[in-house]
C-alpha atoms as a PDB file:
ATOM      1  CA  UNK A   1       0.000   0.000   0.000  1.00  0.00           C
ATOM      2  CA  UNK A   2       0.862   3.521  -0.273  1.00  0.00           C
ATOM      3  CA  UNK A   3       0.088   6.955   1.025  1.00  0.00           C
ATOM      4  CA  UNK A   4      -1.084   7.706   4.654  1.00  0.00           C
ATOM      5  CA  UNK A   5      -2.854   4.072   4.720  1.00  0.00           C
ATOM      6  CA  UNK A   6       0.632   2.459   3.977  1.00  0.00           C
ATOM      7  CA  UNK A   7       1.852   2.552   7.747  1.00  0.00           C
ATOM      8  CA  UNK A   8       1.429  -0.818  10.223  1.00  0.00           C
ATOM      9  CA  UNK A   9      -0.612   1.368  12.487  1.00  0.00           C
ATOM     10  CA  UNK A  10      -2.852   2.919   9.771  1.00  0.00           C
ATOM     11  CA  UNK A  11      -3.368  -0.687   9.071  1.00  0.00           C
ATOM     12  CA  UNK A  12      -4.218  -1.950  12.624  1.00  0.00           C
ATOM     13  CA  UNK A  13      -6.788   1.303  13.187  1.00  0.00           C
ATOM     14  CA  UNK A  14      -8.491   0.097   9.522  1.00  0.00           C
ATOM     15  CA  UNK A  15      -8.653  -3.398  10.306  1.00  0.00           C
ATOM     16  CA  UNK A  16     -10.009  -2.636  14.284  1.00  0.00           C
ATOM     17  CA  UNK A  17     -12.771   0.377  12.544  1.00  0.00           C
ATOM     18  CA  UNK A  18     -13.673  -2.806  10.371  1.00  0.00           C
ATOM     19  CA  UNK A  19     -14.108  -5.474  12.996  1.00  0.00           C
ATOM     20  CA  UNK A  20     -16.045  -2.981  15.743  1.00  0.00           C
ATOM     21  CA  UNK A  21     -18.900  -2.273  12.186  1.00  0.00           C
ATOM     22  CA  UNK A  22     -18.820  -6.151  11.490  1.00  0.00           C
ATOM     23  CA  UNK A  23     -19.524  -7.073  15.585  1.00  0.00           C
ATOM     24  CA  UNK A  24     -22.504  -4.458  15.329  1.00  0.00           C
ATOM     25  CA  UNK A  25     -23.517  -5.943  11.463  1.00  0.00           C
ATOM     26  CA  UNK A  26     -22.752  -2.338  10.397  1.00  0.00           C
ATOM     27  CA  UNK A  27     -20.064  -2.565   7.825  1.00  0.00           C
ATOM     28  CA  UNK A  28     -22.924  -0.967   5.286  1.00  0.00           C
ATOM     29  CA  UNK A  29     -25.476   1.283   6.691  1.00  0.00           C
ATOM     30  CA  UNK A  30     -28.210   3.369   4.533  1.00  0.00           C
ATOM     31  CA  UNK A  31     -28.644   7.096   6.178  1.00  0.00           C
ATOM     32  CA  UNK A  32     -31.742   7.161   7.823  1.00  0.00           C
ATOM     33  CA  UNK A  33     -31.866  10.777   6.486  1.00  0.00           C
ATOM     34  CA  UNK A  34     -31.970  10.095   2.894  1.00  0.00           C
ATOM     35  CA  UNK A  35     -35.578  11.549   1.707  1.00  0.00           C
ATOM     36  CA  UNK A  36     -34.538  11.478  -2.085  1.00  0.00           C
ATOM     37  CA  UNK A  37     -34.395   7.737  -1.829  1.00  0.00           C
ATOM     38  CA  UNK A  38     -37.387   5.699  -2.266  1.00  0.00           C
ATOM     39  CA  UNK A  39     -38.551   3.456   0.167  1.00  0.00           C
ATOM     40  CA  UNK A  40     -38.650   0.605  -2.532  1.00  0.00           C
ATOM     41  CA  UNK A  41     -35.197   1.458  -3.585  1.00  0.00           C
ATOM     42  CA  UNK A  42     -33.595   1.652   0.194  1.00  0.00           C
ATOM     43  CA  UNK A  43     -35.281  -1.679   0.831  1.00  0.00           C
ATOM     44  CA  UNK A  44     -33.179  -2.801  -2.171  1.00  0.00           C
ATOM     45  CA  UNK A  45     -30.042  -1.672  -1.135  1.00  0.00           C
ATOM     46  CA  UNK A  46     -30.852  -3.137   2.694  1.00  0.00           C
ATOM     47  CA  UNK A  47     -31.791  -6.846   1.106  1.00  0.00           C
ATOM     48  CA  UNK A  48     -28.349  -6.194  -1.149  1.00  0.00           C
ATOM     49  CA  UNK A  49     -25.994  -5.115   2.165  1.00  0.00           C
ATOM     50  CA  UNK A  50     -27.622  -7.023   4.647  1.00  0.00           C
ATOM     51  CA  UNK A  51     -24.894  -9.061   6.328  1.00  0.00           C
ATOM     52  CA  UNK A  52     -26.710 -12.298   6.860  1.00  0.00           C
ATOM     53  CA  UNK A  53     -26.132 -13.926   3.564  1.00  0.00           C
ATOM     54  CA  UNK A  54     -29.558 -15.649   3.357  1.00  0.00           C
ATOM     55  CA  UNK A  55     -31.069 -12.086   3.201  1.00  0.00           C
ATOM     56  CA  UNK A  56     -29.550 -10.932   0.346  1.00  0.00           C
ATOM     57  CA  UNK A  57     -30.450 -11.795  -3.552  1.00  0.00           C
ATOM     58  CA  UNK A  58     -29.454 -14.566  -4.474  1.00  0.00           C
ATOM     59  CA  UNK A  59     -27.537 -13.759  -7.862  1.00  0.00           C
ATOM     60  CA  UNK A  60     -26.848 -10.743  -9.486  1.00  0.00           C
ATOM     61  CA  UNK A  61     -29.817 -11.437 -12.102  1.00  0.00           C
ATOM     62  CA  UNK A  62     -31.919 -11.406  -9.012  1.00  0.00           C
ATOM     63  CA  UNK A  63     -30.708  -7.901  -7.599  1.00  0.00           C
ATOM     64  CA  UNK A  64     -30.856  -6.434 -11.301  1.00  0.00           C
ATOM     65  CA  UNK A  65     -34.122  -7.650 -11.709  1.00  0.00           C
ATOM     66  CA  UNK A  66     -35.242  -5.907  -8.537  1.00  0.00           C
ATOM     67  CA  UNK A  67     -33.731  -2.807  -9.781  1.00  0.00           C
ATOM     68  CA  UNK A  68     -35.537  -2.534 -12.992  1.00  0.00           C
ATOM     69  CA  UNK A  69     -39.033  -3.138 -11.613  1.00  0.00           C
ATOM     70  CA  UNK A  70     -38.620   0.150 -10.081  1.00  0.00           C
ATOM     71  CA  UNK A  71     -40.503   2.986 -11.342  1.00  0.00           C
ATOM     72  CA  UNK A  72     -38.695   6.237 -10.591  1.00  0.00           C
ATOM     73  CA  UNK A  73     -37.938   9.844 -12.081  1.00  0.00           C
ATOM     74  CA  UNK A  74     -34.294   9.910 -13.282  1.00  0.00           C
ATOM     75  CA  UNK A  75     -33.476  13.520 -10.918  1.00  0.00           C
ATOM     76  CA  UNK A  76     -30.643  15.694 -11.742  1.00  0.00           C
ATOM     77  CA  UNK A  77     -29.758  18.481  -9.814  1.00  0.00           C
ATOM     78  CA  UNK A  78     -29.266  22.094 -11.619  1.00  0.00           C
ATOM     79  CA  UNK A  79     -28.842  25.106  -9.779  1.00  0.00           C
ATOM     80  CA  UNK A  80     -30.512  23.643  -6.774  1.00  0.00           C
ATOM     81  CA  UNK A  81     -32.882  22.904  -8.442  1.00  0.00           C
ATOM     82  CA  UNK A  82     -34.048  18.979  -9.064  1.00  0.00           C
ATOM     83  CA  UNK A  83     -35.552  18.056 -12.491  1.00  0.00           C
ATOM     84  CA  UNK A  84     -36.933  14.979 -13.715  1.00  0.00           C
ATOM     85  CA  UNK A  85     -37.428  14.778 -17.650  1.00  0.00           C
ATOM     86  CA  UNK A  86     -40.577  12.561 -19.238  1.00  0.00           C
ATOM     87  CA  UNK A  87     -41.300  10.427 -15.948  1.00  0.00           C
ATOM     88  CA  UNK A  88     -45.355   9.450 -16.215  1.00  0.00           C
ATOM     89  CA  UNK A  89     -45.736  11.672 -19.206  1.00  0.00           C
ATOM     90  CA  UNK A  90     -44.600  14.241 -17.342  1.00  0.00           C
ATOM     91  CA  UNK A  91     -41.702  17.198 -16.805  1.00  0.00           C
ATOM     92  CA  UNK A  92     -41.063  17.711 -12.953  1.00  0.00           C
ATOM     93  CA  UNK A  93     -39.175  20.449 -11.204  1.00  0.00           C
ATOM     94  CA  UNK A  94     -38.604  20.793  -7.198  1.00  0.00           C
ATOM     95  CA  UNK A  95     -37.333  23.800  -5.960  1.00  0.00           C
ATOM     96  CA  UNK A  96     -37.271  25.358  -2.923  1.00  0.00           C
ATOM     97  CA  UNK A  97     -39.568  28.992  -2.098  1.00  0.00           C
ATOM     98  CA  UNK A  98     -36.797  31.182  -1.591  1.00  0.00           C
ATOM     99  CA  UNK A  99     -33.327  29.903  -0.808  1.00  0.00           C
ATOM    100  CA  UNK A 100     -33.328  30.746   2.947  1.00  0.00           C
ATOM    101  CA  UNK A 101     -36.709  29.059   3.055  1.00  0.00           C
ATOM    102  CA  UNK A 102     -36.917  25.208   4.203  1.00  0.00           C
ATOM    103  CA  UNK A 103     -40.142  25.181   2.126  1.00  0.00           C
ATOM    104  CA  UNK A 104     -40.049  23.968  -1.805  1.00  0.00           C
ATOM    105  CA  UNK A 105     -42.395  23.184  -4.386  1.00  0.00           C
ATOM    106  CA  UNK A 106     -43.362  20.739  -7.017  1.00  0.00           C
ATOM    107  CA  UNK A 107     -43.981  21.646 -10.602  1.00  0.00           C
ATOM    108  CA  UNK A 108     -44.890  20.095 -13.618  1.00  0.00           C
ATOM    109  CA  UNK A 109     -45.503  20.666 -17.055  1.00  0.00           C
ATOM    110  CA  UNK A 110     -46.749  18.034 -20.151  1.00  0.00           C
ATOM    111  CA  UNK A 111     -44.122  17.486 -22.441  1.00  0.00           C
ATOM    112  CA  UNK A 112     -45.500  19.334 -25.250  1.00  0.00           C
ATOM    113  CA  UNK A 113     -46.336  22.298 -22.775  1.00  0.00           C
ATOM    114  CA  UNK A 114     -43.982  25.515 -22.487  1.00  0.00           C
ATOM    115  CA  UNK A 115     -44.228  26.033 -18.499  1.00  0.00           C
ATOM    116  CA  UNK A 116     -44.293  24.644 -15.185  1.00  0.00           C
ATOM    117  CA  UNK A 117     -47.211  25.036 -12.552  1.00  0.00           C
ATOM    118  CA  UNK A 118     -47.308  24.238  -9.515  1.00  0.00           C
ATOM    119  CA  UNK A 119     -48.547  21.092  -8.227  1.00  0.00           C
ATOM    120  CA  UNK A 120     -47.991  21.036  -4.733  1.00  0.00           C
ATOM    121  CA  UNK A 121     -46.203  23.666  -2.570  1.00  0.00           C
ATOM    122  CA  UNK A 122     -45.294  24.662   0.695  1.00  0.00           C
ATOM    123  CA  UNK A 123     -43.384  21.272   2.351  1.00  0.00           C
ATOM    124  CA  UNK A 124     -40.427  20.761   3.232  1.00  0.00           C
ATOM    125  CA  UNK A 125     -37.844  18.615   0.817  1.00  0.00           C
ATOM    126  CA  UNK A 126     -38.601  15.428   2.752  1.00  0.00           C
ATOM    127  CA  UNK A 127     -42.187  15.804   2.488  1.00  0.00           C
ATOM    128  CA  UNK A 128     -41.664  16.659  -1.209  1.00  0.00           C
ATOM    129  CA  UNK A 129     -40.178  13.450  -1.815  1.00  0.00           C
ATOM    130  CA  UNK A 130     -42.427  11.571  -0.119  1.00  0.00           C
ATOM    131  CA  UNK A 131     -45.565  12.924  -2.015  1.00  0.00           C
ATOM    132  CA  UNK A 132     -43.331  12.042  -5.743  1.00  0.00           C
ATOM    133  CA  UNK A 133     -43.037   8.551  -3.897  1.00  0.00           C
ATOM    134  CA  UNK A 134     -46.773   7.813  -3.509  1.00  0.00           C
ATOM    135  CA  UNK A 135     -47.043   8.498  -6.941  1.00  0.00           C
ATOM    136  CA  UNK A 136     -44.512   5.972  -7.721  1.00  0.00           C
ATOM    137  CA  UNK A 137     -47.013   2.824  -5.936  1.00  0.00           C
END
């Protein structure tokens, strides 16, 4: 190895971080805070990591297969902005109210359509992502 990790003790400290996760099953752990994810999509990633072995897919056609069942908007992020291009026939935009506001909006527009209106407004990013997801079931 090389760099700062190269060292016997860097080693030891890596190795001991390692084995104090594994003890707790916590090598991989999703952030509990992660509102853009779906629920479908984190319980994906949970049944991928898990660290029993009989909870996980069983192949790798399995795990893609889960994957592409899923049904969500493709985001990007733009100026703080998120947009989601032809998802349900539809153009999306998030954004929040003003940018020391907590607060955003959802827009939308039909493809063929020129501008955005608002959907639904006045919630906070989490609850913003949750409404997209109950669209998604």
């Amino acid at each position: 190895m090389c760099g700062r990790y190269g060292r016997r003790a860097d080693k030891q400290r890596i190795a001991e971080w390692f084995r104090r996760r594994a003890s707790r099953n916590q090598i991989l752990t999703m952030r509990p805070n992660a509102s853009y994810l779906s629920k479908s999509l984190k319980c994906i990633i949970k049944k991928a990591t898990s660290p029993d072995q009989v909870d996980r897919f069983s192949s790798a056609v399995e795990f893609i297969a889960a994957l592409q069942r899923l049904d969500l908007p493709d985001w990007r992020l733009t100026d703080n902005v998120f947009h989601a291009s032809g998802w349900r026939g539809w153009d999306w935009k998030i954004e929040t109210t003003s940018p020391s506001s907590p607060s955003a909006g959802i827009f939308r527009k039909r493809r063929d359509s020129s501008q955005f209106r608002r959907w639904q407004g006045a919630l906070t990013l989490p609850q913003v992502f949750g409404v997209v997801e109950d669209l998604q079931e």
